[in-house]
Structures are given as C-alpha cells and as structure tokens.
ModelCIF file with pLDDT and N, C-alpha, C, O atoms, coordinates in Angstrom:
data_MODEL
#
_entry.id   MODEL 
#
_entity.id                         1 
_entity.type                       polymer 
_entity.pdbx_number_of_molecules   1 
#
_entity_poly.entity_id                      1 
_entity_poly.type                           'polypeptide(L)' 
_entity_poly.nstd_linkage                   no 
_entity_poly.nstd_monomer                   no 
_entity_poly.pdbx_seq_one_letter_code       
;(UNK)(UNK)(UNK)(UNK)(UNK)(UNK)(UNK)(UNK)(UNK)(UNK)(UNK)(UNK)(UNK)(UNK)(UNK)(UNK)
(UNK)(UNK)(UNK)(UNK)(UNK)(UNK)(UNK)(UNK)(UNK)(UNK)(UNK)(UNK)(UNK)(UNK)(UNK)(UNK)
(UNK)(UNK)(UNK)(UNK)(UNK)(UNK)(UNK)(UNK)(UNK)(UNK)(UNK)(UNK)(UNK)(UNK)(UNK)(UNK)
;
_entity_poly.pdbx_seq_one_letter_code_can   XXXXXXXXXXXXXXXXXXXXXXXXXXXXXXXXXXXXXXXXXXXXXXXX 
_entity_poly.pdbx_strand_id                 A 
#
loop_
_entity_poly_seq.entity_id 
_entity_poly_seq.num 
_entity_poly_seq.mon_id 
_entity_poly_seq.hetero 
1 1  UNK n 
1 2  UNK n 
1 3  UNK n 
1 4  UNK n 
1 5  UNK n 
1 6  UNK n 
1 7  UNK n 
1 8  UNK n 
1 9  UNK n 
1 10 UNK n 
1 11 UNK n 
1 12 UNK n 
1 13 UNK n 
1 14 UNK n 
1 15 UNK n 
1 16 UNK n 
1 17 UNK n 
1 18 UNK n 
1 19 UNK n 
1 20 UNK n 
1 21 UNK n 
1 22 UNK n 
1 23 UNK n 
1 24 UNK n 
1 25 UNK n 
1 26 UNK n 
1 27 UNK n 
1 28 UNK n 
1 29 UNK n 
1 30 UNK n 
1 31 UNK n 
1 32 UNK n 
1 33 UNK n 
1 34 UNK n 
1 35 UNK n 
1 36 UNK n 
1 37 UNK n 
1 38 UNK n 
1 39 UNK n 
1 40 UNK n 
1 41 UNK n 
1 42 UNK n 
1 43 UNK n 
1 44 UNK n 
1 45 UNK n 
1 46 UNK n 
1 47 UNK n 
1 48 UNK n 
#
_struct_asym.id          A 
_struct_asym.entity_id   1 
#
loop_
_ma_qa_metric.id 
_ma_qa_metric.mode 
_ma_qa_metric.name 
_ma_qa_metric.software_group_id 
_ma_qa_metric.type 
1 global pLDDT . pLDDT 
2 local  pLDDT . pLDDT 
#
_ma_qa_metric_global.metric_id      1 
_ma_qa_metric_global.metric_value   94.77 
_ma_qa_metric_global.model_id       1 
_ma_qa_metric_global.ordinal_id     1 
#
loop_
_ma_qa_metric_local.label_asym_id 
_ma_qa_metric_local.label_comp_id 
_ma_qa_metric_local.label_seq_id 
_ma_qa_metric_local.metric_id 
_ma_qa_metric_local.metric_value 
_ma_qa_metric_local.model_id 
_ma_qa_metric_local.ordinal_id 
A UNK 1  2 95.00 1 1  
A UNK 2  2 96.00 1 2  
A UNK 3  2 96.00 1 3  
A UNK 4  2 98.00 1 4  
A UNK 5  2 98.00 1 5  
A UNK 6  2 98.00 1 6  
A UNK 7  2 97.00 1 7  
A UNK 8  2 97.00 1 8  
A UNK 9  2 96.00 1 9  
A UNK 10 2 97.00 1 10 
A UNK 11 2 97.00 1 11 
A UNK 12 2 97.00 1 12 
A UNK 13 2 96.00 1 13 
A UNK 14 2 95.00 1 14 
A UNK 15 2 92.00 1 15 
A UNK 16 2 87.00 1 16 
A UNK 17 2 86.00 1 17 
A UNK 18 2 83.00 1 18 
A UNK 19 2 88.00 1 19 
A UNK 20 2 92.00 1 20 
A UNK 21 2 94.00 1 21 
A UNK 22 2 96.00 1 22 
A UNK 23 2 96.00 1 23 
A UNK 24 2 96.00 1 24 
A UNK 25 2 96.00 1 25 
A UNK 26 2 95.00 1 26 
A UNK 27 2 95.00 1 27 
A UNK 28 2 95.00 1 28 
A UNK 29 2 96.00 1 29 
A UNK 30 2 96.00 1 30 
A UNK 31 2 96.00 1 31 
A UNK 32 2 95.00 1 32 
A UNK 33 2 94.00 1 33 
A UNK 34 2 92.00 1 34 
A UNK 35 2 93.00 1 35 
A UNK 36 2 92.00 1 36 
A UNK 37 2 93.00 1 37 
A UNK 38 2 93.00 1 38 
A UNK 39 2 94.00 1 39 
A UNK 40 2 95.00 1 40 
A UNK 41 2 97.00 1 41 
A UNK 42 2 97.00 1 42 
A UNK 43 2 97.00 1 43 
A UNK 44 2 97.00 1 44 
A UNK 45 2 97.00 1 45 
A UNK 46 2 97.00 1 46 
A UNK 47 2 97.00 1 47 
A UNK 48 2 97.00 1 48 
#
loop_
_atom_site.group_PDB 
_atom_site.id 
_atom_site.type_symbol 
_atom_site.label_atom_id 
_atom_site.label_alt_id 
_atom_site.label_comp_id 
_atom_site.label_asym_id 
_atom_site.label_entity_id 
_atom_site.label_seq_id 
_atom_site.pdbx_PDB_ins_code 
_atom_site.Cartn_x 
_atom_site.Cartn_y 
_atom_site.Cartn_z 
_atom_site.occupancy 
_atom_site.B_iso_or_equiv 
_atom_site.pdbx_formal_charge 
_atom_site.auth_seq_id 
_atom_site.auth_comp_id 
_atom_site.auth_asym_id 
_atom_site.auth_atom_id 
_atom_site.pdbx_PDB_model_num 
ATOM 1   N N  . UNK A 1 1  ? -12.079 16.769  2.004   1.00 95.00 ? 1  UNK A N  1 
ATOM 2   C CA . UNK A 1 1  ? -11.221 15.880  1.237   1.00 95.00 ? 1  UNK A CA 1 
ATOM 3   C C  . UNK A 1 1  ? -11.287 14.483  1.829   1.00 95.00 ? 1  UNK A C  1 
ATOM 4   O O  . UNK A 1 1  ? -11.364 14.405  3.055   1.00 95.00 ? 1  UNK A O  1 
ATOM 5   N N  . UNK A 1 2  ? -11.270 13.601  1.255   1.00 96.00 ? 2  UNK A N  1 
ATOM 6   C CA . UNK A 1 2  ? -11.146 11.871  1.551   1.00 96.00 ? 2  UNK A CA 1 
ATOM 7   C C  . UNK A 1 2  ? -9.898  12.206  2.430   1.00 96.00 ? 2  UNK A C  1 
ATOM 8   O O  . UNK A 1 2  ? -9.161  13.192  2.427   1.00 96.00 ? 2  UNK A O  1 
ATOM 9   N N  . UNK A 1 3  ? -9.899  11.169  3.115   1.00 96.00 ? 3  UNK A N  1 
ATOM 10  C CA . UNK A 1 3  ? -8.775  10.559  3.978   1.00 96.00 ? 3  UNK A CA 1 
ATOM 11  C C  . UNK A 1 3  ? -7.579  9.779   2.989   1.00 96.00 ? 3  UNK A C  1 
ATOM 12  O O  . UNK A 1 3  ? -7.836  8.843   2.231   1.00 96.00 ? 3  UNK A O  1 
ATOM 13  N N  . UNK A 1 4  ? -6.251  10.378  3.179   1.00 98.00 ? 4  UNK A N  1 
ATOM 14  C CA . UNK A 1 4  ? -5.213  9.596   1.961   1.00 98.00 ? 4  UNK A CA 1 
ATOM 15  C C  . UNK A 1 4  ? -5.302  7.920   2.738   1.00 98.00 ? 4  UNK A C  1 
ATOM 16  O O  . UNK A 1 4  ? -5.521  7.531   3.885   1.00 98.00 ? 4  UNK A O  1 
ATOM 17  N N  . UNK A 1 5  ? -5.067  7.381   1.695   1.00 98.00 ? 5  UNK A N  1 
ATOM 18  C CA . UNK A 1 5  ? -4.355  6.269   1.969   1.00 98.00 ? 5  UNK A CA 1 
ATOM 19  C C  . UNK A 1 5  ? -3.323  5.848   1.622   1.00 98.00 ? 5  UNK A C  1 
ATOM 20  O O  . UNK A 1 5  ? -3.055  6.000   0.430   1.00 98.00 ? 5  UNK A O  1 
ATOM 21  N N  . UNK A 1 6  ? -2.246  5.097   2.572   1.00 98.00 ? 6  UNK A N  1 
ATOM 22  C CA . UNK A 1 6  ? -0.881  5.275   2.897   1.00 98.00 ? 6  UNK A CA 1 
ATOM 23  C C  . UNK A 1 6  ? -0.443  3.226   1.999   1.00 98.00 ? 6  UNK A C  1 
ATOM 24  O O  . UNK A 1 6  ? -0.995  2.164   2.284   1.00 98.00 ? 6  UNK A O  1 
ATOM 25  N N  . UNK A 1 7  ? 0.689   3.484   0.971   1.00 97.00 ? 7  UNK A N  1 
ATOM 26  C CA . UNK A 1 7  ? 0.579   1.832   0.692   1.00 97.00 ? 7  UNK A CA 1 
ATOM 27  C C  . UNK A 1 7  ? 2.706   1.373   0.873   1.00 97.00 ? 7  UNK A C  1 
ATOM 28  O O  . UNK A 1 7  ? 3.715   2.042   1.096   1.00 97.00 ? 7  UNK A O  1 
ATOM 29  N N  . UNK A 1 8  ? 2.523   0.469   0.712   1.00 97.00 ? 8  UNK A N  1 
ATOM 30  C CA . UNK A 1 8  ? 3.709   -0.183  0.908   1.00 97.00 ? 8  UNK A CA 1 
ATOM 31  C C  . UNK A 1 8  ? 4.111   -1.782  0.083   1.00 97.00 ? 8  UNK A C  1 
ATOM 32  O O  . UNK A 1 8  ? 3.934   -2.968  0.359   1.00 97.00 ? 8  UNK A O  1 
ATOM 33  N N  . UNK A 1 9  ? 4.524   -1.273  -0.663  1.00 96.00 ? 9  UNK A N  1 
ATOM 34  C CA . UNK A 1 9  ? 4.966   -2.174  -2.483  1.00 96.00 ? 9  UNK A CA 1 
ATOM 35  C C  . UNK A 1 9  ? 6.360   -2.812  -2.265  1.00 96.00 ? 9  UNK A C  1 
ATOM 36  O O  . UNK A 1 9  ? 7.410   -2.172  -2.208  1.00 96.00 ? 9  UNK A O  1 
ATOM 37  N N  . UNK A 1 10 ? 6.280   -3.673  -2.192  1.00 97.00 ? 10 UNK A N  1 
ATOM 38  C CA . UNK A 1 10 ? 8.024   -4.777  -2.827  1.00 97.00 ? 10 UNK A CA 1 
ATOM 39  C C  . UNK A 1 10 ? 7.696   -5.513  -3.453  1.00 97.00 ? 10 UNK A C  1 
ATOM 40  O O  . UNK A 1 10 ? 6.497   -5.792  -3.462  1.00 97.00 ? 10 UNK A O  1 
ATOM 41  N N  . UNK A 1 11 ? 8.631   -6.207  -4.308  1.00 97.00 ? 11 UNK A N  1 
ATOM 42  C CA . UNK A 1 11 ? 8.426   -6.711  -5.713  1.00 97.00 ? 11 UNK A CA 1 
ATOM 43  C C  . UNK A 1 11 ? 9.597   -7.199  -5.849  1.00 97.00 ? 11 UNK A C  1 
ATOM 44  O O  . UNK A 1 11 ? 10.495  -6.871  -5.073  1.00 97.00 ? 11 UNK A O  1 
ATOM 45  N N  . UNK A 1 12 ? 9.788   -8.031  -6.813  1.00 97.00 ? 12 UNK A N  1 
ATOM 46  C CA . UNK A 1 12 ? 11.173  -9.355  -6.812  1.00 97.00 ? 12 UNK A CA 1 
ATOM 47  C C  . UNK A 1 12 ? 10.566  -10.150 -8.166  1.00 97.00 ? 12 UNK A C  1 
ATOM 48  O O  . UNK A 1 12 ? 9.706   -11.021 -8.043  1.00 97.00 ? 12 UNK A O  1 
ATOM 49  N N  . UNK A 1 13 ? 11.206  -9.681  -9.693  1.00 96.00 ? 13 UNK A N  1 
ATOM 50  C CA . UNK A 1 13 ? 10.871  -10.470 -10.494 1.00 96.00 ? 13 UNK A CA 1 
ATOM 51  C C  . UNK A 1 13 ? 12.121  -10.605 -11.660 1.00 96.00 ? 13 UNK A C  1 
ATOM 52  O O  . UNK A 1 13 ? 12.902  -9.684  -11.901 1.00 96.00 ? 13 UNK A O  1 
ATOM 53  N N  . UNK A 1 14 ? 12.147  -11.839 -12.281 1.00 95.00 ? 14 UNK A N  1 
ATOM 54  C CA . UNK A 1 14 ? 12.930  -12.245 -13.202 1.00 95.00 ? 14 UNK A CA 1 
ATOM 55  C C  . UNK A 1 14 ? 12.468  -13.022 -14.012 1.00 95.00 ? 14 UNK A C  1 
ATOM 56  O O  . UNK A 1 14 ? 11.900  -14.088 -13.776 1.00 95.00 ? 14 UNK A O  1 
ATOM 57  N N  . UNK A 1 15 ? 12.786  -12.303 -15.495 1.00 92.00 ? 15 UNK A N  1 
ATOM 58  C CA . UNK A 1 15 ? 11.928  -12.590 -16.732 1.00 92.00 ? 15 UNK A CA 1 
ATOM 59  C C  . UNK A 1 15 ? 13.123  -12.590 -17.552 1.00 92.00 ? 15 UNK A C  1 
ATOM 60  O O  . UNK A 1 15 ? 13.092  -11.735 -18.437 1.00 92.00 ? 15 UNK A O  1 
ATOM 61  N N  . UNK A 1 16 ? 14.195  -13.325 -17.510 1.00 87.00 ? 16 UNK A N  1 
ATOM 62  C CA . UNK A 1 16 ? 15.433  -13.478 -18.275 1.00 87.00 ? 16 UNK A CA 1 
ATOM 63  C C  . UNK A 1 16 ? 15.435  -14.658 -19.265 1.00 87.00 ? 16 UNK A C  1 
ATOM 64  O O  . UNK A 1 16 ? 16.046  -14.827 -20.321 1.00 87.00 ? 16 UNK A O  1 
ATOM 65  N N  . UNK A 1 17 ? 14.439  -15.523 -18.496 1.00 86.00 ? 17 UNK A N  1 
ATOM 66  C CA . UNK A 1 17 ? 14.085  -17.238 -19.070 1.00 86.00 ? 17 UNK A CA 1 
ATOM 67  C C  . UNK A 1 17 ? 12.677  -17.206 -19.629 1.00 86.00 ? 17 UNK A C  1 
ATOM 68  O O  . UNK A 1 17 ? 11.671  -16.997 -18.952 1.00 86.00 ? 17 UNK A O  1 
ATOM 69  N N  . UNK A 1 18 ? 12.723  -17.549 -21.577 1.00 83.00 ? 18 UNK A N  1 
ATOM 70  C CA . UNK A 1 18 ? 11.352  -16.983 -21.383 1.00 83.00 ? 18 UNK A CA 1 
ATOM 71  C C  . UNK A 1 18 ? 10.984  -18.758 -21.795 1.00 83.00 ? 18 UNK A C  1 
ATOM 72  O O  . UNK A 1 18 ? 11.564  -19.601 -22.479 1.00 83.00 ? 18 UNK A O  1 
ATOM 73  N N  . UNK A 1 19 ? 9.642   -18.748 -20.924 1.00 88.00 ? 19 UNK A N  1 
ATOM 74  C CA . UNK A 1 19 ? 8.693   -19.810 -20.246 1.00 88.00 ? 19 UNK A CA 1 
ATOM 75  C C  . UNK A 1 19 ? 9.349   -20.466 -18.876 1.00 88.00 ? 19 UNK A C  1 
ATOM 76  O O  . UNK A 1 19 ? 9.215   -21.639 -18.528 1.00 88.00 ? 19 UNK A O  1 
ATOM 77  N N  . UNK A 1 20 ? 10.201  -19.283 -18.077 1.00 92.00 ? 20 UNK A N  1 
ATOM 78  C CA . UNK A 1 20 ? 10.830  -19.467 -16.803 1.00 92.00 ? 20 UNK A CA 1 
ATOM 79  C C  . UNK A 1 20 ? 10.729  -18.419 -15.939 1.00 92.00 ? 20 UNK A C  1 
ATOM 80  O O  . UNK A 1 20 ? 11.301  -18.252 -14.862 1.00 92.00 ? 20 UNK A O  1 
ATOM 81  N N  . UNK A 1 21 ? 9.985   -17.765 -16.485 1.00 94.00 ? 21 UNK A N  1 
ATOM 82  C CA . UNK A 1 21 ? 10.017  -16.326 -15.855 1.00 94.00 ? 21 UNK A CA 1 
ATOM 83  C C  . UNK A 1 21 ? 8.931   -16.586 -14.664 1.00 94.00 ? 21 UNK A C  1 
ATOM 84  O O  . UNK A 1 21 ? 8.120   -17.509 -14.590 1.00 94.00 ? 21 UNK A O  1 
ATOM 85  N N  . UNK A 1 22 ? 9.153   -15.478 -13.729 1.00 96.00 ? 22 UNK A N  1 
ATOM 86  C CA . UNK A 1 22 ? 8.733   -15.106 -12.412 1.00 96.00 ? 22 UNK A CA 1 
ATOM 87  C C  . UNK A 1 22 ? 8.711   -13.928 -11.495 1.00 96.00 ? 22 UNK A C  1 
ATOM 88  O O  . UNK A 1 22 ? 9.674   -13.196 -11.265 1.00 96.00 ? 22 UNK A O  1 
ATOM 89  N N  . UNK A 1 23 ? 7.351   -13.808 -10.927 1.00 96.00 ? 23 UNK A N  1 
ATOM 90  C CA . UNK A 1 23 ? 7.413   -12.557 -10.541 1.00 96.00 ? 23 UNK A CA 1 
ATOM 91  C C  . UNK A 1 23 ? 6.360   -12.325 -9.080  1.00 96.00 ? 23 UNK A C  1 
ATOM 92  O O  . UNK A 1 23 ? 5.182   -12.677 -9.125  1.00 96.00 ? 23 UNK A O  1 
ATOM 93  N N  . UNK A 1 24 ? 6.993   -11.667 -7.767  1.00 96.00 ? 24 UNK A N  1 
ATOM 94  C CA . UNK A 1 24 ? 6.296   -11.693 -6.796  1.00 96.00 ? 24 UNK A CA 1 
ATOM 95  C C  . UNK A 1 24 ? 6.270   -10.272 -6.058  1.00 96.00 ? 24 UNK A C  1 
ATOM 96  O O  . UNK A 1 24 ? 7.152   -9.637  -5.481  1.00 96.00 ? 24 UNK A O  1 
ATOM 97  N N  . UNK A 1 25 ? 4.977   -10.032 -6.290  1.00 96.00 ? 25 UNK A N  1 
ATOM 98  C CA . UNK A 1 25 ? 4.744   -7.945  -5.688  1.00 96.00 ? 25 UNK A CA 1 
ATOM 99  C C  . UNK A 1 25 ? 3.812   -8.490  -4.472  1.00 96.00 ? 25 UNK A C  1 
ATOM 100 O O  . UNK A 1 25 ? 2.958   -9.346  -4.701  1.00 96.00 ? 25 UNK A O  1 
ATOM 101 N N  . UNK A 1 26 ? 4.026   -7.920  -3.074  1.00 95.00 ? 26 UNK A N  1 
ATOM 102 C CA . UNK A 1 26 ? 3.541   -8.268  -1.896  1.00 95.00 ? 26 UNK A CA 1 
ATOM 103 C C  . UNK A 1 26 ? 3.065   -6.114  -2.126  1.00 95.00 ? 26 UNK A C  1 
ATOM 104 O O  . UNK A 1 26 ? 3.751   -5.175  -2.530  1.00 95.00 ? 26 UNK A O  1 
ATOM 105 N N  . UNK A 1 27 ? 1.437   -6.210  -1.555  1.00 95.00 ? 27 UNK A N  1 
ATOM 106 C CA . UNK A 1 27 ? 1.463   -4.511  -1.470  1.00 95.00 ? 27 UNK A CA 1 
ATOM 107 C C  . UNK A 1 27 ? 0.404   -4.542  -0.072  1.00 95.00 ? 27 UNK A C  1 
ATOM 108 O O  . UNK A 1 27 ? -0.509  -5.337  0.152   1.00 95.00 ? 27 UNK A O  1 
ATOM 109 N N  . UNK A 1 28 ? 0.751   -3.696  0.538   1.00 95.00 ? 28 UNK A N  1 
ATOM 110 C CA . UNK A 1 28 ? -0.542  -3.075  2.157   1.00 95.00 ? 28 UNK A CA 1 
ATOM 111 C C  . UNK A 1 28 ? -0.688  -1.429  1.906   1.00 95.00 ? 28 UNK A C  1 
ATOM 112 O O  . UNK A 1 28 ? 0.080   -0.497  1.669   1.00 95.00 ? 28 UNK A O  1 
ATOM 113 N N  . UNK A 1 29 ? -2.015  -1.605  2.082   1.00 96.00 ? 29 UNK A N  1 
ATOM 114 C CA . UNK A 1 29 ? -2.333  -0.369  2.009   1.00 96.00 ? 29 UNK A CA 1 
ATOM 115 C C  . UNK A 1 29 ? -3.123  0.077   3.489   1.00 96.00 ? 29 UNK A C  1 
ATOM 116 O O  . UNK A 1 29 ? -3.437  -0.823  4.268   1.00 96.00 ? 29 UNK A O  1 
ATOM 117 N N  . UNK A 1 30 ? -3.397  1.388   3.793   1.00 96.00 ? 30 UNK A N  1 
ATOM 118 C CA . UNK A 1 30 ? -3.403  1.568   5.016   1.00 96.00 ? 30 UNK A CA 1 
ATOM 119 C C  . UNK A 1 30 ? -4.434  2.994   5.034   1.00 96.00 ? 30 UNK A C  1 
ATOM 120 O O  . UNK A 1 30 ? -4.123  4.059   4.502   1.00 96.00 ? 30 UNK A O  1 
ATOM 121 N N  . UNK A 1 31 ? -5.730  2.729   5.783   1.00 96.00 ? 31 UNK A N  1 
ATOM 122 C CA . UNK A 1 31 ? -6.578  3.875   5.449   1.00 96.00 ? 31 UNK A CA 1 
ATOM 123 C C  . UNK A 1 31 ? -7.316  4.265   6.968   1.00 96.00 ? 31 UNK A C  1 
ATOM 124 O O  . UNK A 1 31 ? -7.198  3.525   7.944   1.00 96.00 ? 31 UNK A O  1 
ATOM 125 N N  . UNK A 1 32 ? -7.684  4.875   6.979   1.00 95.00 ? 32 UNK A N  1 
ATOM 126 C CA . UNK A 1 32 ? -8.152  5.346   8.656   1.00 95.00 ? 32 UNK A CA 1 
ATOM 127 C C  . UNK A 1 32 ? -9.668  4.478   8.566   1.00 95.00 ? 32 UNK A C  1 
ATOM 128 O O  . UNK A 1 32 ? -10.035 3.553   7.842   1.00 95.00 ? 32 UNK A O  1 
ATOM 129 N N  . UNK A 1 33 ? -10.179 5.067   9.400   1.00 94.00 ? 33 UNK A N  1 
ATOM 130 C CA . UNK A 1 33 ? -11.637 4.241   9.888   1.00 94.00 ? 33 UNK A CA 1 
ATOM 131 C C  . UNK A 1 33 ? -11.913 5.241   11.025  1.00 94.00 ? 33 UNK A C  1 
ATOM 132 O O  . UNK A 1 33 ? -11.111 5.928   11.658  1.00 94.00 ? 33 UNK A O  1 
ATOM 133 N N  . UNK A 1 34 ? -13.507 5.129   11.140  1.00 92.00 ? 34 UNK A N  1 
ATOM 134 C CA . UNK A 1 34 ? -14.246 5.981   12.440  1.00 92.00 ? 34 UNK A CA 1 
ATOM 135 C C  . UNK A 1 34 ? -14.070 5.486   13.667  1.00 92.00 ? 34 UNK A C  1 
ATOM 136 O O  . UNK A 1 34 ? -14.534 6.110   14.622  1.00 92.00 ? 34 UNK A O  1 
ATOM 137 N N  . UNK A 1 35 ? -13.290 4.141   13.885  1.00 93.00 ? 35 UNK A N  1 
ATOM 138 C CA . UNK A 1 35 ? -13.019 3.448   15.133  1.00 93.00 ? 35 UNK A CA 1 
ATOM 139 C C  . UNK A 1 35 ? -11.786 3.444   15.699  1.00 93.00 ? 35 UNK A C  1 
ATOM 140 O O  . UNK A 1 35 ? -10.753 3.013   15.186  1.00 93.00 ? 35 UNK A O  1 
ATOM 141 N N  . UNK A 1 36 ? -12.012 4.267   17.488  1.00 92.00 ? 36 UNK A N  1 
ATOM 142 C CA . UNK A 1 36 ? -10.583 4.132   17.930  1.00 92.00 ? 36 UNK A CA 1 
ATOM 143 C C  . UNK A 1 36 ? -9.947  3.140   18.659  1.00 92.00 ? 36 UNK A C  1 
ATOM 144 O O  . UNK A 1 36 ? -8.929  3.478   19.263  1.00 92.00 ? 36 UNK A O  1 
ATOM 145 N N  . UNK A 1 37 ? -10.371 1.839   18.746  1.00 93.00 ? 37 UNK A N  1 
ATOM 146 C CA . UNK A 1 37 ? -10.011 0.763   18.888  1.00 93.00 ? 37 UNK A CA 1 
ATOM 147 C C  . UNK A 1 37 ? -8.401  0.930   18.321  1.00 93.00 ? 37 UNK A C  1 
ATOM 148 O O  . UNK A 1 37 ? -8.447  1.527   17.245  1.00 93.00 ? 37 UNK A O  1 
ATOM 149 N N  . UNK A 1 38 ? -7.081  0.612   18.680  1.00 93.00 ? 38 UNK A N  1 
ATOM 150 C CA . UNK A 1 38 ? -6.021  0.493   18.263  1.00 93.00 ? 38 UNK A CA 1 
ATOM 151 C C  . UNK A 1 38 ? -5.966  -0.949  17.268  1.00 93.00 ? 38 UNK A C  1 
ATOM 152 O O  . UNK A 1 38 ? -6.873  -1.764  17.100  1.00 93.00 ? 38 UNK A O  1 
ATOM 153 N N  . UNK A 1 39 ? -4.625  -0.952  16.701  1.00 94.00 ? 39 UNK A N  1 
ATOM 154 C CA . UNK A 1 39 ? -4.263  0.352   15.927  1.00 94.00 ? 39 UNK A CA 1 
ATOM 155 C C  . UNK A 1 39 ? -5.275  1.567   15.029  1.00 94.00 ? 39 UNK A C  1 
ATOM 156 O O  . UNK A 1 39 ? -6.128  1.255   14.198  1.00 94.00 ? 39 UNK A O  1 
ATOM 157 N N  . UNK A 1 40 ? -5.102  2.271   15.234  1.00 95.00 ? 40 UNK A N  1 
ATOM 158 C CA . UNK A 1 40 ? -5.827  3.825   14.461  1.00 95.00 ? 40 UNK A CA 1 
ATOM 159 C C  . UNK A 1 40 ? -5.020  4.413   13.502  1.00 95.00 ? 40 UNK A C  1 
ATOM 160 O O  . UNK A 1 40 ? -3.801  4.571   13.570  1.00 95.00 ? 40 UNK A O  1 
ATOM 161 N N  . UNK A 1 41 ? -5.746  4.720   12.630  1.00 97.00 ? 41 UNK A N  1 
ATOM 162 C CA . UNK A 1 41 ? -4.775  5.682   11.520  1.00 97.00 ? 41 UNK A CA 1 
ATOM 163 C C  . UNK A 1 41 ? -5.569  7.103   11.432  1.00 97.00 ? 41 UNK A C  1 
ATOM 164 O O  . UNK A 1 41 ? -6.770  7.285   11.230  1.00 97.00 ? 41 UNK A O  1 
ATOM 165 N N  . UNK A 1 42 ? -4.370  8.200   11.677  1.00 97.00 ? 42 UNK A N  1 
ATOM 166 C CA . UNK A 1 42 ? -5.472  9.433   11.594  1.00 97.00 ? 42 UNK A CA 1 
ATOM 167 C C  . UNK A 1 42 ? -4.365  10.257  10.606  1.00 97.00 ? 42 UNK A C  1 
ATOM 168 O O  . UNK A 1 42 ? -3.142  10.154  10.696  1.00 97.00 ? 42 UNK A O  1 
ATOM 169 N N  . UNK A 1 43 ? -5.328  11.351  9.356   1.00 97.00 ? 43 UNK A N  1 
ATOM 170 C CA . UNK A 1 43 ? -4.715  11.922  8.911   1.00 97.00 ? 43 UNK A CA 1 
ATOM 171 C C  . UNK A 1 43 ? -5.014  13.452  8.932   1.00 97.00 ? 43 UNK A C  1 
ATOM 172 O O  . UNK A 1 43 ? -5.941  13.921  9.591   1.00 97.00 ? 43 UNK A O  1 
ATOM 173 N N  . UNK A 1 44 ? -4.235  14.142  8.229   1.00 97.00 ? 44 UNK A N  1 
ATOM 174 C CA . UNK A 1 44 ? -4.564  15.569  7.811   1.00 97.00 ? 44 UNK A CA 1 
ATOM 175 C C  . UNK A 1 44 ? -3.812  16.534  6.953   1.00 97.00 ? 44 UNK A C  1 
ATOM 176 O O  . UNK A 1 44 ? -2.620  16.837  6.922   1.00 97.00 ? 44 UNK A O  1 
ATOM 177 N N  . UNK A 1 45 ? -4.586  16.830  6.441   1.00 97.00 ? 45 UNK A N  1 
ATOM 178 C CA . UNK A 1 45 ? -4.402  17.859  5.053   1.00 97.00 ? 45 UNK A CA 1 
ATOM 179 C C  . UNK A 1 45 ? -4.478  19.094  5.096   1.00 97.00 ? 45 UNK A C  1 
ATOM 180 O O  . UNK A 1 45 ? -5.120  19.610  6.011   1.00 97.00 ? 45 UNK A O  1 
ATOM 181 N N  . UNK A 1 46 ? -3.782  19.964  4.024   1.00 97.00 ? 46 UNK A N  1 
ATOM 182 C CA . UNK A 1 46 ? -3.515  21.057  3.693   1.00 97.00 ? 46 UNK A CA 1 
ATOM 183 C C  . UNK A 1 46 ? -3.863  21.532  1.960   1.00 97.00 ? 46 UNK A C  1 
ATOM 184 O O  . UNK A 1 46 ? -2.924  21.352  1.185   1.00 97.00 ? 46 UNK A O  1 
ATOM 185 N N  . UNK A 1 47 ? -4.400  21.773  1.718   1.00 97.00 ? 47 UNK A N  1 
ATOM 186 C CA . UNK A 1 47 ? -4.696  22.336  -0.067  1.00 97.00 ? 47 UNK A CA 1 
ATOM 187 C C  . UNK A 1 47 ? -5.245  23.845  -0.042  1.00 97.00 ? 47 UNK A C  1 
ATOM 188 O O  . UNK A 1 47 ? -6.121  24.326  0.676   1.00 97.00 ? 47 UNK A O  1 
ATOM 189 N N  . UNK A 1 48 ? -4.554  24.379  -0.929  1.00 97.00 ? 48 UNK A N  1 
ATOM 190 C CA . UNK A 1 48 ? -4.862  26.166  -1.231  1.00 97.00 ? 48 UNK A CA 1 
ATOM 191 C C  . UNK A 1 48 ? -3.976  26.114  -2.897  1.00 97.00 ? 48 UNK A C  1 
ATOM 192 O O  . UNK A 1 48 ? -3.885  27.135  -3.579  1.00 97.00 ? 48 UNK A O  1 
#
C-alpha cells in the first residue's frame, strides 16, 4: 500500500457582499520520504 498522507486545512471566508466577497484556505500536507534526516514521517497500515 502507498504511504497515507496526513493534511491540515483552515479556511476563513465571507461571501455576504456580492463583488466584496473573500476567501482564505491555508492547507499542509505531510508524506514520509526514504530519508532519515529529521523531521521524518513514518507510517503503518492495517487492511483485511
């Protein structure tokens, strides 16, 4: 199985004013790699 990757979403928008509207989504996502140089991300799975 692929390695999951782990993400992290906030968001802040207001569309009440229309041709005033606004909207800001910041997202990180987070996936392992073959290098143990820190930081490291390690995962593991289970499927049956």
């Amino acid at each position: 199985l692929a390695a999951p990757t782990t993400l992290k979403l906030t968001w802040q928008w207001d569309l009440g004013q229309s041709g005033g509207e606004r909207c800001h989504v910041e997202g990180t996502f987070t996936s392992q790699t073959a290098s143990s140089t820190p930081p490291v991300a390690r995962s593991a799975q289970v499927l049956w």
